[in-house]
N, C-alpha and C. Protein backbone atom coordinates (compact mmCIF):
# COMPACT_ATOMS: atom_id res chain seq x y z
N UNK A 1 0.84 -1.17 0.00
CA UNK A 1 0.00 0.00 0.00
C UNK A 1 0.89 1.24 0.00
N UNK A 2 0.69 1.89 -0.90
CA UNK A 2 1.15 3.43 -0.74
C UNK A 2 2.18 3.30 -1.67
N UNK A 3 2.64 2.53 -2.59
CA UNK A 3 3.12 2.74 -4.07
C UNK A 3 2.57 3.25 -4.88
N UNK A 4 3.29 4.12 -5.74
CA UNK A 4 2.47 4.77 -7.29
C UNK A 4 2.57 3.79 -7.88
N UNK A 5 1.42 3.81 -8.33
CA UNK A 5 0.62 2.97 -9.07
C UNK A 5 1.34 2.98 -10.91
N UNK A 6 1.78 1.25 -11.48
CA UNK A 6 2.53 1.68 -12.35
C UNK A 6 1.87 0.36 -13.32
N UNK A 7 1.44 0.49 -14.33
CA UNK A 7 1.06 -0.05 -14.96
C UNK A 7 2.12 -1.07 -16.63
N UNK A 8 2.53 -2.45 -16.37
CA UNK A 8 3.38 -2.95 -17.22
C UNK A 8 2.85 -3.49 -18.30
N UNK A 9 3.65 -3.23 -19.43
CA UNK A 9 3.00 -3.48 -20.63
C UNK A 9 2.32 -4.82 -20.90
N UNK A 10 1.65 -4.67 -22.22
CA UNK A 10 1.15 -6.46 -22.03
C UNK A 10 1.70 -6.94 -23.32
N UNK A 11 2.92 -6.37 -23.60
CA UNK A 11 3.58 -6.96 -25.06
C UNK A 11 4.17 -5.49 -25.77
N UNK A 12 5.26 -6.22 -26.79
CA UNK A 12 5.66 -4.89 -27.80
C UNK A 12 5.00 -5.54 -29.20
N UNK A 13 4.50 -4.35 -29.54
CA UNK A 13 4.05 -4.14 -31.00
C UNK A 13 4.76 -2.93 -31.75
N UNK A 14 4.44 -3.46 -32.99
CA UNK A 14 4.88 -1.96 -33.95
C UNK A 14 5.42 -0.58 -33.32
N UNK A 15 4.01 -0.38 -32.68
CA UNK A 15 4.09 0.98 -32.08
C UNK A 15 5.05 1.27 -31.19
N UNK A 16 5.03 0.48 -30.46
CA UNK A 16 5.62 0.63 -29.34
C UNK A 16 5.46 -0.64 -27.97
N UNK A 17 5.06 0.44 -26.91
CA UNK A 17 4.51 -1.10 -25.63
C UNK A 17 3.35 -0.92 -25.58
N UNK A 18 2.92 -2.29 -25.70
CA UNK A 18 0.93 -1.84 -25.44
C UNK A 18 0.47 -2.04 -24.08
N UNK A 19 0.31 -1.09 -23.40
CA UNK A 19 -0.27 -0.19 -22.07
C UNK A 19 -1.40 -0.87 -22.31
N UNK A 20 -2.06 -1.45 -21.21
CA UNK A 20 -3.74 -1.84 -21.02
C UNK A 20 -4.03 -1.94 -19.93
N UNK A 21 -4.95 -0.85 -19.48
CA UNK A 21 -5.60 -0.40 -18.27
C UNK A 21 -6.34 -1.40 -18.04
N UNK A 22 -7.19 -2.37 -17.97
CA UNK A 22 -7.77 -2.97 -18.28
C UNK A 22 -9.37 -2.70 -17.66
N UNK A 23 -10.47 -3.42 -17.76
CA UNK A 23 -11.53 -3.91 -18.00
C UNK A 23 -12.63 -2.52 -16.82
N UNK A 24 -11.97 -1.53 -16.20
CA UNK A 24 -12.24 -0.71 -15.37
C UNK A 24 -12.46 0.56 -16.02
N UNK A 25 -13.43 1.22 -16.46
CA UNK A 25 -13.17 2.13 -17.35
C UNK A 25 -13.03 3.48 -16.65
N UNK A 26 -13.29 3.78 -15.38
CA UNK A 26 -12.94 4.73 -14.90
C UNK A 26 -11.43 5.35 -14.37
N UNK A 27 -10.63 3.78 -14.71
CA UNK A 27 -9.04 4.52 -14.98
C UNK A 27 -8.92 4.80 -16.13
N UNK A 28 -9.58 4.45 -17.50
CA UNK A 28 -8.94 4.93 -18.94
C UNK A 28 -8.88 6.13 -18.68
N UNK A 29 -7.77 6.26 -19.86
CA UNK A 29 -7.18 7.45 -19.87
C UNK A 29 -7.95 8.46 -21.55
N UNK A 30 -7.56 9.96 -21.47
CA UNK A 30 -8.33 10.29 -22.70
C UNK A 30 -7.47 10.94 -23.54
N UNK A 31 -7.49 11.06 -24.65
CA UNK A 31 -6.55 11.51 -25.69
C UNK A 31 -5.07 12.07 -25.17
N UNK A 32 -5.53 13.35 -24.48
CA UNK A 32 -4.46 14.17 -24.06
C UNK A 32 -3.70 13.37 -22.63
N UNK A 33 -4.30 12.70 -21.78
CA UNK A 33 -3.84 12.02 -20.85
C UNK A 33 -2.51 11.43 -21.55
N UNK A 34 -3.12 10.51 -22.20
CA UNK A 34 -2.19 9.29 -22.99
C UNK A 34 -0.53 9.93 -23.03
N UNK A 35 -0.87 11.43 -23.91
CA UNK A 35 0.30 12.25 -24.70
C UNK A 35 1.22 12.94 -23.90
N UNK A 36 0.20 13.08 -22.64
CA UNK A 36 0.99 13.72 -21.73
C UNK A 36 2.19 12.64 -21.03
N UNK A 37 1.79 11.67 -21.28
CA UNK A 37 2.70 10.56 -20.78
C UNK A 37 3.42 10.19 -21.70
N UNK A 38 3.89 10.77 -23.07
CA UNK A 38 4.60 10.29 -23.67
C UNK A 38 4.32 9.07 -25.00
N UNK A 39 2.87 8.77 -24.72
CA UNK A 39 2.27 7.64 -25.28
C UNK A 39 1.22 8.14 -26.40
N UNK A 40 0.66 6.80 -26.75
CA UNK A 40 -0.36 7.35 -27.68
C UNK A 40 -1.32 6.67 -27.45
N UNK A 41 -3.21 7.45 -27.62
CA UNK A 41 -4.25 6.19 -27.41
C UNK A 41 -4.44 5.11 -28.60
N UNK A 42 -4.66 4.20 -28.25
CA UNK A 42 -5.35 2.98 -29.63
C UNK A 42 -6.53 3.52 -29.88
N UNK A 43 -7.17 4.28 -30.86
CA UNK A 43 -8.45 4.53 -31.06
C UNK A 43 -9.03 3.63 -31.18
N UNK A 44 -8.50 2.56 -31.99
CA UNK A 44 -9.78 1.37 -32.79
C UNK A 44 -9.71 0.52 -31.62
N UNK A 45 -9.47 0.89 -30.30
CA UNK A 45 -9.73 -0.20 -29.40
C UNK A 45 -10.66 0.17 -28.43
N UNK A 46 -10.59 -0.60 -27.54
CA UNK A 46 -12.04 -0.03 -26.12
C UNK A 46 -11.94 1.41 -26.01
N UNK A 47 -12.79 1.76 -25.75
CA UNK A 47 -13.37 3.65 -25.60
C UNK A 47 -14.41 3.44 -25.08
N UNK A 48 -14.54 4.61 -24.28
CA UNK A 48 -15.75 5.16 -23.92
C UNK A 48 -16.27 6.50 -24.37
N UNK A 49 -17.68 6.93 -25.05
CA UNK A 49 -17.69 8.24 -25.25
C UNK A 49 -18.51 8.80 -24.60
N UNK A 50 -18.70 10.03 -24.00
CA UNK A 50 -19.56 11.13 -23.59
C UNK A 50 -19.96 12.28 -24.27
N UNK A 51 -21.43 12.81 -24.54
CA UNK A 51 -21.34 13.77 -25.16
C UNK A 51 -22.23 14.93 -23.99
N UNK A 52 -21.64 15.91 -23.86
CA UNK A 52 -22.18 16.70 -23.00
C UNK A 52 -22.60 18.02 -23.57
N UNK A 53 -24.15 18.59 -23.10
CA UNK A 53 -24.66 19.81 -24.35
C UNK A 53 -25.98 19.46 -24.63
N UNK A 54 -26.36 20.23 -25.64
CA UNK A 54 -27.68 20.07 -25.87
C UNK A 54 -27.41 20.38 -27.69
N UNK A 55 -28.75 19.58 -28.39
CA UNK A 55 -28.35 20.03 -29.91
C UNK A 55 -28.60 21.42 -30.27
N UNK A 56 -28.97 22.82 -29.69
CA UNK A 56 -29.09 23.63 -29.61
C UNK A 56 -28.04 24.38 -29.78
N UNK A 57 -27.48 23.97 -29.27
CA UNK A 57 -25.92 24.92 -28.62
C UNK A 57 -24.66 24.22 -28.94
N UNK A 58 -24.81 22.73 -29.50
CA UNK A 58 -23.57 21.58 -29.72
C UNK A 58 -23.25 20.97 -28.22
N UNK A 59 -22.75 19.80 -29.15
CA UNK A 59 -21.97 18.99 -27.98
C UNK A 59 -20.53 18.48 -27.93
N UNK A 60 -20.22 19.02 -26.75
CA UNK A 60 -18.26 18.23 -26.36
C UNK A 60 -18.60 17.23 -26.42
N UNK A 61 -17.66 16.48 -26.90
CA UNK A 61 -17.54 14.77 -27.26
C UNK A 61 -16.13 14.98 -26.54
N UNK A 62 -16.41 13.46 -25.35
CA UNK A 62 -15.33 13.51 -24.35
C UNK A 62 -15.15 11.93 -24.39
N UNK A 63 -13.82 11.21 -24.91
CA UNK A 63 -13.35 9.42 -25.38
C UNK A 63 -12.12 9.37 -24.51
N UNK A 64 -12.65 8.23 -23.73
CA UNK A 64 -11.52 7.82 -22.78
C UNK A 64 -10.55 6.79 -23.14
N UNK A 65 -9.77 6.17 -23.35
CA UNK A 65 -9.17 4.90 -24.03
C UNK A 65 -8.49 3.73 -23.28
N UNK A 66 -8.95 2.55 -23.36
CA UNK A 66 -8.20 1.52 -22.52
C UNK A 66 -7.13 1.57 -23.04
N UNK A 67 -6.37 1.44 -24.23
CA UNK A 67 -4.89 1.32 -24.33
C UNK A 67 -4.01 2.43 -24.96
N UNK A 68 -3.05 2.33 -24.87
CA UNK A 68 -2.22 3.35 -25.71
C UNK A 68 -0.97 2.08 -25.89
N UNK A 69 -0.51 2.80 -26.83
CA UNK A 69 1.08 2.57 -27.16
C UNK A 69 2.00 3.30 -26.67
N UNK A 70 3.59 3.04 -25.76
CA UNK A 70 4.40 4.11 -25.32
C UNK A 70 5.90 3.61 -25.61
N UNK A 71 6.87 4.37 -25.45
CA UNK A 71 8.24 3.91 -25.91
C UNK A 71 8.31 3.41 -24.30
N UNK A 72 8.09 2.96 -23.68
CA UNK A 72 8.58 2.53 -22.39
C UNK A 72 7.98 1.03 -22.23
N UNK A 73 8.52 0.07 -21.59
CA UNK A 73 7.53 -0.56 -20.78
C UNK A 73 6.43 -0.67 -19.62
N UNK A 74 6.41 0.22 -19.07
CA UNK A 74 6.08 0.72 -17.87
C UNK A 74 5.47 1.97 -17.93
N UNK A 75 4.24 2.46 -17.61
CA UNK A 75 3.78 3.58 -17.40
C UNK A 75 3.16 3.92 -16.18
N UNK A 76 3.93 5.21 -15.38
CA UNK A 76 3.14 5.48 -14.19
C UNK A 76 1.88 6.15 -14.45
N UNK A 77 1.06 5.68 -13.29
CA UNK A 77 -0.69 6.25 -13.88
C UNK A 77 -0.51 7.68 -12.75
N UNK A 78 0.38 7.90 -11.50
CA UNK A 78 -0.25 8.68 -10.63
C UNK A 78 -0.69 8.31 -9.42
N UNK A 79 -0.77 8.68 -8.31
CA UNK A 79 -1.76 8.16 -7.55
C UNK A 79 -1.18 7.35 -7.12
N UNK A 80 -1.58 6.12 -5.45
CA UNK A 80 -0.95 5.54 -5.16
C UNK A 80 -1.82 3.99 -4.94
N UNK A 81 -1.95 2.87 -4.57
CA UNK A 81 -2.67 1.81 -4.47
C UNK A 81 -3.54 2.35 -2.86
N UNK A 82 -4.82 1.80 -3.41
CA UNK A 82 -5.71 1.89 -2.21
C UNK A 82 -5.60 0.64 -1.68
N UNK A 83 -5.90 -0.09 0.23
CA UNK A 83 -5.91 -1.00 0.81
C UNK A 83 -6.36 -1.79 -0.30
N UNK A 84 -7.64 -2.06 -0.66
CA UNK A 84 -8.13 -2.87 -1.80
C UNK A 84 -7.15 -3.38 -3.01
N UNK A 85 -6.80 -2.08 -3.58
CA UNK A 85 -5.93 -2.29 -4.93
C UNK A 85 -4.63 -3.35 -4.46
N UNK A 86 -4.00 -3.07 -3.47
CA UNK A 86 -2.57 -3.38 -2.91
C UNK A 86 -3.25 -4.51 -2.68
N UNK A 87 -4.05 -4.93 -1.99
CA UNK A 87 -4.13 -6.65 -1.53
C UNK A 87 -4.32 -7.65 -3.14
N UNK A 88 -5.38 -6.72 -3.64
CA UNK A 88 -5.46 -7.64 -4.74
C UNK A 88 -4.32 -7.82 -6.06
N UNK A 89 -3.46 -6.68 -6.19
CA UNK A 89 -2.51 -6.55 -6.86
C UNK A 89 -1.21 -7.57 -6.09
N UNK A 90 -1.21 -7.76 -4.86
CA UNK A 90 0.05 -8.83 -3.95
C UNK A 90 -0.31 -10.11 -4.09
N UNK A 91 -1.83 -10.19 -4.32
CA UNK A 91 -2.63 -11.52 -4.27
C UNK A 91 -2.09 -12.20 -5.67
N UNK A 92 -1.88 -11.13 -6.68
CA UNK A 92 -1.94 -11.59 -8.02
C UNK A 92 -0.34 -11.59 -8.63
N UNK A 93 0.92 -11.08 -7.32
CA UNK A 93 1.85 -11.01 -7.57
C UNK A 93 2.37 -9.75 -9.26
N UNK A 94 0.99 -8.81 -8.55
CA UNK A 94 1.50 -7.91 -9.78
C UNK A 94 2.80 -6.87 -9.52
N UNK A 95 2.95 -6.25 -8.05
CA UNK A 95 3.39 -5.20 -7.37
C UNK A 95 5.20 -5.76 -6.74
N UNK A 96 6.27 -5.46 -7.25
CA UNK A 96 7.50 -6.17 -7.21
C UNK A 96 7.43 -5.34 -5.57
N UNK A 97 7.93 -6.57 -4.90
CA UNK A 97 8.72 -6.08 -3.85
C UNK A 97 10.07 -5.25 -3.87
N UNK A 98 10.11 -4.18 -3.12
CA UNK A 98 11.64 -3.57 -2.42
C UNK A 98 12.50 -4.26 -2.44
């Protein structure tokens, strides 16, 4: 508990390392997230979209993305493991020991 939270690739492709947040969509990340990390999103893969507005006035279209591609293996998300996250991440031998 209380590690930043770091997410390891799940393979190299073309692009680069393919980053996959997985199956939780409230960690995907959204266009500019991705870039800010150096990475890029997979469009043609899982997304989520939001459109917020009315047809009156237009609408922001807001796409979150489960994966990106990055020159790294490893991408930090931020943030640190909650009690929950840390047990189940030790359970699953995702989180390297010190």
């Amino acid at each position: 508990m209380g590690k930043e939270k770091v997410e390891s690739s799940a393979g190299k492709v073309r692009e680069g390392y393919l980053i996959d947040l997985g199956d939780d969509n409230s960690v995907w990340m959204d266009g500019p997230e991705w870039r800010d990390r150096g990475c890029k999103p997979v469009t043609k893969g899982q997304s989520r979209t939001t459109r917020i507005g009315d047809p009156w006035n237009g609408f922001l279209k807001l796409e979150w993305f489960r994966q990106g591609t990055c020159s790294k293996s490893e991408l930090k998300l931020g943030g640190t493991y909650s009690l929950g996250e840390a047990k189940n991440a030790c359970e699953l031998k995702a989180i390297e020991e010190d």
